[in-house]
N, C-alpha and C. Protein backbone atom coordinates (compact mmCIF):
# COMPACT_ATOMS: atom_id res chain seq x y z
N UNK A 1 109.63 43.46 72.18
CA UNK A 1 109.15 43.10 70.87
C UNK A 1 107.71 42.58 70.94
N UNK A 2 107.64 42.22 72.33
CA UNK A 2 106.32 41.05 72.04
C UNK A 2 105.21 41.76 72.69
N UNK A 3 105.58 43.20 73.13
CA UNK A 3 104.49 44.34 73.57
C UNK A 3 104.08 45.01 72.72
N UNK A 4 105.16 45.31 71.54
CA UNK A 4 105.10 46.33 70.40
C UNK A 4 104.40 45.60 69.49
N UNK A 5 104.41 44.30 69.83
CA UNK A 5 103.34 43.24 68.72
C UNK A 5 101.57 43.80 68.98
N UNK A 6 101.84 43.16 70.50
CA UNK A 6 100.46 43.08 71.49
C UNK A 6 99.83 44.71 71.09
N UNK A 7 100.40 45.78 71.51
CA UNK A 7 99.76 47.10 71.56
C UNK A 7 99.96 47.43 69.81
N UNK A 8 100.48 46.81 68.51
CA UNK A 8 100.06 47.07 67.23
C UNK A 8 98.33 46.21 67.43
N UNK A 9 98.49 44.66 67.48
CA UNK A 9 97.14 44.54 67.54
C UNK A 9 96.13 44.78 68.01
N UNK A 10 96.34 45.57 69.26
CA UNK A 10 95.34 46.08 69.79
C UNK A 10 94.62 47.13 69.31
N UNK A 11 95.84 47.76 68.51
CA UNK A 11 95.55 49.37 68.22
C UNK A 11 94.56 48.78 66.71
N UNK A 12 94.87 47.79 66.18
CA UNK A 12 94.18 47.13 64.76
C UNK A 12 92.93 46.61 64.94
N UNK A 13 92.92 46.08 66.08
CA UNK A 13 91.02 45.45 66.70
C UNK A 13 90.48 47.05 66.92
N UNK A 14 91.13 47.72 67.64
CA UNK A 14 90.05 48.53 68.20
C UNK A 14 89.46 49.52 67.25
N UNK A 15 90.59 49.80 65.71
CA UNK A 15 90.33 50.88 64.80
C UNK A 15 89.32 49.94 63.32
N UNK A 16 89.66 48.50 64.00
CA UNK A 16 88.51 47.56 63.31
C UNK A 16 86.93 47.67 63.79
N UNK A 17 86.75 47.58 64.93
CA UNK A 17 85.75 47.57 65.95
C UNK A 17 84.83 48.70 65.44
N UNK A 18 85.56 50.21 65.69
CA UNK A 18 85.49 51.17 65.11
C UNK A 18 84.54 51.02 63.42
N UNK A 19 84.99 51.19 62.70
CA UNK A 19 85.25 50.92 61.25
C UNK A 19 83.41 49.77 61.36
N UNK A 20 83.56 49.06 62.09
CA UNK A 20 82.27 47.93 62.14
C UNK A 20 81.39 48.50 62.79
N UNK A 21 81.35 49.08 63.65
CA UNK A 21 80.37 50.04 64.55
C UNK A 21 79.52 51.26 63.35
N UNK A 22 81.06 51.42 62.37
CA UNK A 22 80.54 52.63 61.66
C UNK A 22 79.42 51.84 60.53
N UNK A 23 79.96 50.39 60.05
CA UNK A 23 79.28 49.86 58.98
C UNK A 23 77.79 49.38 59.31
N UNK A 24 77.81 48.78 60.18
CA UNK A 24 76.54 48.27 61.08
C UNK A 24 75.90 49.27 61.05
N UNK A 25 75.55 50.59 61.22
CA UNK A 25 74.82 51.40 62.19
C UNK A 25 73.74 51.16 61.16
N UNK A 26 73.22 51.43 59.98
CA UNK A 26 71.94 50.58 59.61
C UNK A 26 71.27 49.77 60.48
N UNK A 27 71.98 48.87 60.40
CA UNK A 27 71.65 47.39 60.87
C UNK A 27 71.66 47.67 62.34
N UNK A 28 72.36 48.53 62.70
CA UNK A 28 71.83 48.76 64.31
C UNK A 28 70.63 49.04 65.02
N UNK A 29 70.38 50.53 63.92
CA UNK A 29 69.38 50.89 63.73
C UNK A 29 67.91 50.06 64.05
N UNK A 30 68.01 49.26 62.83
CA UNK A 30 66.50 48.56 62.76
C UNK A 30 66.74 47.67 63.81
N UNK A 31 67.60 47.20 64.15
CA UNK A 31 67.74 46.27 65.54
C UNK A 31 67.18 47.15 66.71
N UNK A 32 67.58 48.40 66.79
CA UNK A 32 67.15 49.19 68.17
C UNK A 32 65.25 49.48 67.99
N UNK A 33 64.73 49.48 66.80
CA UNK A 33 63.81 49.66 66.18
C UNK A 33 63.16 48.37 67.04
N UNK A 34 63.54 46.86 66.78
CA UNK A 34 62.82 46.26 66.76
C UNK A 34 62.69 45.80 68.70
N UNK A 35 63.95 46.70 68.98
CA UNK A 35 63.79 46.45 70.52
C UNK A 35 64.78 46.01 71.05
N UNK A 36 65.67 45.45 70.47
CA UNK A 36 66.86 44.71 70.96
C UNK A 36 68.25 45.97 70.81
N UNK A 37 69.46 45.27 71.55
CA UNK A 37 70.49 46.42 71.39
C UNK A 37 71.82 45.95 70.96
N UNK A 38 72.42 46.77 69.67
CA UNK A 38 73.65 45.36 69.89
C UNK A 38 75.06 46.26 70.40
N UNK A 39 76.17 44.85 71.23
CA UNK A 39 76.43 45.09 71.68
C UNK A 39 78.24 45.94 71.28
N UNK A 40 78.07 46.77 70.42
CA UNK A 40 79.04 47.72 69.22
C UNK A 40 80.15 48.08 70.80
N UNK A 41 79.12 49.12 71.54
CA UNK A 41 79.68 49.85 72.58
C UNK A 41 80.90 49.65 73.27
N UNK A 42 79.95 48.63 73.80
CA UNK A 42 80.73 47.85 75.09
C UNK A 42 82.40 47.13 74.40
N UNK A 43 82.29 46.30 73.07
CA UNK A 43 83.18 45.85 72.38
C UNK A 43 84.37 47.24 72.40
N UNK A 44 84.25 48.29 71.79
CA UNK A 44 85.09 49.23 71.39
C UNK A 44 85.69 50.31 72.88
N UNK A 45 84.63 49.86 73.83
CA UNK A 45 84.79 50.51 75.20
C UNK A 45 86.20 49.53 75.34
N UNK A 46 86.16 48.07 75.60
CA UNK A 46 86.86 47.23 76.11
C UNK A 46 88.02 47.38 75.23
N UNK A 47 87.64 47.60 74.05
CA UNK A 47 88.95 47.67 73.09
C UNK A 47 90.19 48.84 73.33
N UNK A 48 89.62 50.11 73.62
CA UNK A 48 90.21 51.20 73.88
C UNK A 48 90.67 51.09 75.18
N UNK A 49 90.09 50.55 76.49
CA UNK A 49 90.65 50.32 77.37
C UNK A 49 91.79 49.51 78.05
N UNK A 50 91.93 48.46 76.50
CA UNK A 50 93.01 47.69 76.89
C UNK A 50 94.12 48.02 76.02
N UNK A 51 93.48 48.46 75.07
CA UNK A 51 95.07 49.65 74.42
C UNK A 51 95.49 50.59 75.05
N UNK A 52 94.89 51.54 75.97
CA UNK A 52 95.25 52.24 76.68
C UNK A 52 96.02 51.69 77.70
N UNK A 53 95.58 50.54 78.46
CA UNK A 53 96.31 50.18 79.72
C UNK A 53 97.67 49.58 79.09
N UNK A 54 97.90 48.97 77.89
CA UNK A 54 98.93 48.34 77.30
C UNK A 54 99.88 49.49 76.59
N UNK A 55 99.29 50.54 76.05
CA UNK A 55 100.21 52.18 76.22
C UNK A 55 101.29 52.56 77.11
């Protein structure tokens, strides 16, 4: 029960993460513009990887 919890929320951060990566990208944009990088990637990398290992 308490895996089928863990791997629903996981699967809910990472299709959130997602979803924010998609809203940001403006705002990413002028951030990469001004030189800096944010860090969308790495978040949704880690996200998918621990839903997967919890699969």
């Amino acid at each position: 029960m308490i895996d089928t919890a863990y791997r629903a929320t996981l699967l809910a951060l990472y299709q959130f993460s997602i979803m924010l990566g998609i809203l940001l990208l403006p705002v990413a944009l002028a951030v990469r513009r001004a030189g800096l990088q944010m860090p969308m990637d790495r978040v949704i990398e880690r996200l998918g990887t621990a839903y997967e290992n919890a699969a």
